[in-house]
Protein backbone atom coordinates (compact mmCIF):
# COMPACT_ATOMS: atom_id res chain seq x y z
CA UNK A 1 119.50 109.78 96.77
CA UNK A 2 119.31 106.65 95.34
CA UNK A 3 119.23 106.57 91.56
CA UNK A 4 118.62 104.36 88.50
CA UNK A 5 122.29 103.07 87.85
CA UNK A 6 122.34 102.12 91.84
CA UNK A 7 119.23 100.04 91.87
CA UNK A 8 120.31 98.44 88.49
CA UNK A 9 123.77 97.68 90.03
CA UNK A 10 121.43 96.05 92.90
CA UNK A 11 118.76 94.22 90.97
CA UNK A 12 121.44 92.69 88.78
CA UNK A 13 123.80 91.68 91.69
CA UNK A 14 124.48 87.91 91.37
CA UNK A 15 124.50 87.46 95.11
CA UNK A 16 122.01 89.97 96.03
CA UNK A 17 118.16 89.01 96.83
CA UNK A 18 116.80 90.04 93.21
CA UNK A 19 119.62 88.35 90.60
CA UNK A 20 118.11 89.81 87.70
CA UNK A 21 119.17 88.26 84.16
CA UNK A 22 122.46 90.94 82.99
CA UNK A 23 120.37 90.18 79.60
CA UNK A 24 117.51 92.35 81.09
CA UNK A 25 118.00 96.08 81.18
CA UNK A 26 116.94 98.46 83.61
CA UNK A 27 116.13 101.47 82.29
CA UNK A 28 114.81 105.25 83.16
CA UNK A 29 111.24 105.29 82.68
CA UNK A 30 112.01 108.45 80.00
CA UNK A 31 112.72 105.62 77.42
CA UNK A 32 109.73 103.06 77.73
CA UNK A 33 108.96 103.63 74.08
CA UNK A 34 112.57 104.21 72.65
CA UNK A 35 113.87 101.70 70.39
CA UNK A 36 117.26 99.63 70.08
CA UNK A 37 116.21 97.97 73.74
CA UNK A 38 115.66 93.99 74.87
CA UNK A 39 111.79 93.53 74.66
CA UNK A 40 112.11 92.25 78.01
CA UNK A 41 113.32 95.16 80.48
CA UNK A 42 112.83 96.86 83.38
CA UNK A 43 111.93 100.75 83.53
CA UNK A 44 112.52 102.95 86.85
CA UNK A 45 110.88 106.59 87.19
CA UNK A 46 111.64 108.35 90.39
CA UNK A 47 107.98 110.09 91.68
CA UNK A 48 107.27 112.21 94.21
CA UNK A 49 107.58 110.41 97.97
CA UNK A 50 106.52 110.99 101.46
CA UNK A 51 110.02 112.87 101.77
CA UNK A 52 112.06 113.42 104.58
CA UNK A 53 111.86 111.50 107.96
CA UNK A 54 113.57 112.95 111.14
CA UNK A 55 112.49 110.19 113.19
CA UNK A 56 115.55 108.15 114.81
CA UNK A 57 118.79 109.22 113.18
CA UNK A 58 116.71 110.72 110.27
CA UNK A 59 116.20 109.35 106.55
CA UNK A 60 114.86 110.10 102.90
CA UNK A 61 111.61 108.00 101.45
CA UNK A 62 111.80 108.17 97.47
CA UNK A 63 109.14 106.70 95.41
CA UNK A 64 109.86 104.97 92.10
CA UNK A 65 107.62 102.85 89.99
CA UNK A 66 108.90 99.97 88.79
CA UNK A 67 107.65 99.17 85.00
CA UNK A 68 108.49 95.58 83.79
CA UNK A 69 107.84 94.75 79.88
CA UNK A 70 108.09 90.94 78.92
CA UNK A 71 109.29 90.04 75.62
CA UNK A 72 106.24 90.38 72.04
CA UNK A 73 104.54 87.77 71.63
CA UNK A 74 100.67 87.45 70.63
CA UNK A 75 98.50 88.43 73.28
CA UNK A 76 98.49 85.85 75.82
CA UNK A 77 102.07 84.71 75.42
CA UNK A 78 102.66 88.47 76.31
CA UNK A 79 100.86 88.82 79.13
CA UNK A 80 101.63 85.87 80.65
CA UNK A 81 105.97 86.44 80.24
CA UNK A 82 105.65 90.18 81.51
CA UNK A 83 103.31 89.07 84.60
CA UNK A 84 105.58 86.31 85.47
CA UNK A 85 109.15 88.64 84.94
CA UNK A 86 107.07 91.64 87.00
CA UNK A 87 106.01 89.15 89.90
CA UNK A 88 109.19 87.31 89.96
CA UNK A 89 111.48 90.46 90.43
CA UNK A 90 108.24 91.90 92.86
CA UNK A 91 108.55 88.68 95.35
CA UNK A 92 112.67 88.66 95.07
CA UNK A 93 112.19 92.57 95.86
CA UNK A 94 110.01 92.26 99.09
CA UNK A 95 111.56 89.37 100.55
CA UNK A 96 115.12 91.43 100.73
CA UNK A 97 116.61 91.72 103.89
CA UNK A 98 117.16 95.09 104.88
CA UNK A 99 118.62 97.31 105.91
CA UNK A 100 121.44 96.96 102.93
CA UNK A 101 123.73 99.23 101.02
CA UNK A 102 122.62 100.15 97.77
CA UNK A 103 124.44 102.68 95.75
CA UNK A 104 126.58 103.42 98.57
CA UNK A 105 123.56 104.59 100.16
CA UNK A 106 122.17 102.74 103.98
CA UNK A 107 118.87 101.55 102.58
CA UNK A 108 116.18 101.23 106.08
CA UNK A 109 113.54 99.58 104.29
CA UNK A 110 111.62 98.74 100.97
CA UNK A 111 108.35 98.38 100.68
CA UNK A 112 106.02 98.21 97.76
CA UNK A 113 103.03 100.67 98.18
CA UNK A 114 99.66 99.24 97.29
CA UNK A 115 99.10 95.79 95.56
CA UNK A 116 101.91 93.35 93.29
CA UNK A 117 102.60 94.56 90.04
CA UNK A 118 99.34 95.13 87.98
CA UNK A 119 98.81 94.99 84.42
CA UNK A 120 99.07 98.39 82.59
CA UNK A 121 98.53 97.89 78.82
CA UNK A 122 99.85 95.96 75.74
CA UNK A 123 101.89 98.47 73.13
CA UNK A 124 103.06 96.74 70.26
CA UNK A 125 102.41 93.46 71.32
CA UNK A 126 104.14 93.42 74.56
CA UNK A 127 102.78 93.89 77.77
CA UNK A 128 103.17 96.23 80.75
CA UNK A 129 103.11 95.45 84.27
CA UNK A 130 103.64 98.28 86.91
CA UNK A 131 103.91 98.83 90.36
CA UNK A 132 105.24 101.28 93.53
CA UNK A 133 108.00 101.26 96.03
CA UNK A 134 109.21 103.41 98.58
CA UNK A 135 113.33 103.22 99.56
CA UNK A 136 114.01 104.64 102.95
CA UNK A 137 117.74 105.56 102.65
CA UNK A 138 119.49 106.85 106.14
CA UNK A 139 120.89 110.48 105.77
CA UNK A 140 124.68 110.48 106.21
């Protein structure tokens, strides 16, 4: 299974397809609203996926939703750092060439389900983008 520390260890590799700032944390989704973080991070909750695939030599699909927060500002100057931070990491995401090792696991594909990141709401002056991927890691 591929977990949170893997796909930070990905997203922050300096010669992998994402290259996201070391400045930028990524997170479990459990502490969106815990203190003592960056303004600008990056929050992963595992959800429920399509499961197992037997298909070919067989895999796992896990969901996770990707939740980016860009750095307070006033309203606009919020919305516009955390939309440009969500899409940035979004494009850098889905134009990764697969398949890839991450974590030690054989990553298939990657594929965002549904649209680019889409707004979710402004909490305490900095805004949330969020959107869904699904990981299809071989079994070993």
């Amino acid at each position: 299974m591929l977990t949170v520390a893997a796909l930070d260890t990905w997203l922050h590799d300096p010669t992998g397809p994402v290259r996201l700032d070391t400045s930028i944390p990524v997170l479990p989704g459990s502490l969106v609203d815990t203190g003592g973080y960056p303004d600008k991070a990056l929050f992963v909750t595992g959800t429920g996926g399509p499961g197992l695939q037997l298909d070919d030599w067989g895999s796992d699909v896990q969901n996770f939703q990707f939740r980016w927060r860009g750095n307070q500002g006033d309203p606009g100057a919020a919305y516009e750092d955390a939309e440009v931070f969500a899409k940035t990491v979004d494009l850098a995401i889905v134009r990764a060439e697969f398949p890839t090792v991450i974590g030690g696991l054989h990553v298939l594909r990657f594929w965002r389900t549904g649209s680019a990141p889409a707004y979710l709401a402004t909490v305490g002056r900095k805004a949330h983008f969020t959107a869904s991927y699904l990981f299809d890691a071989a079994l070993t």
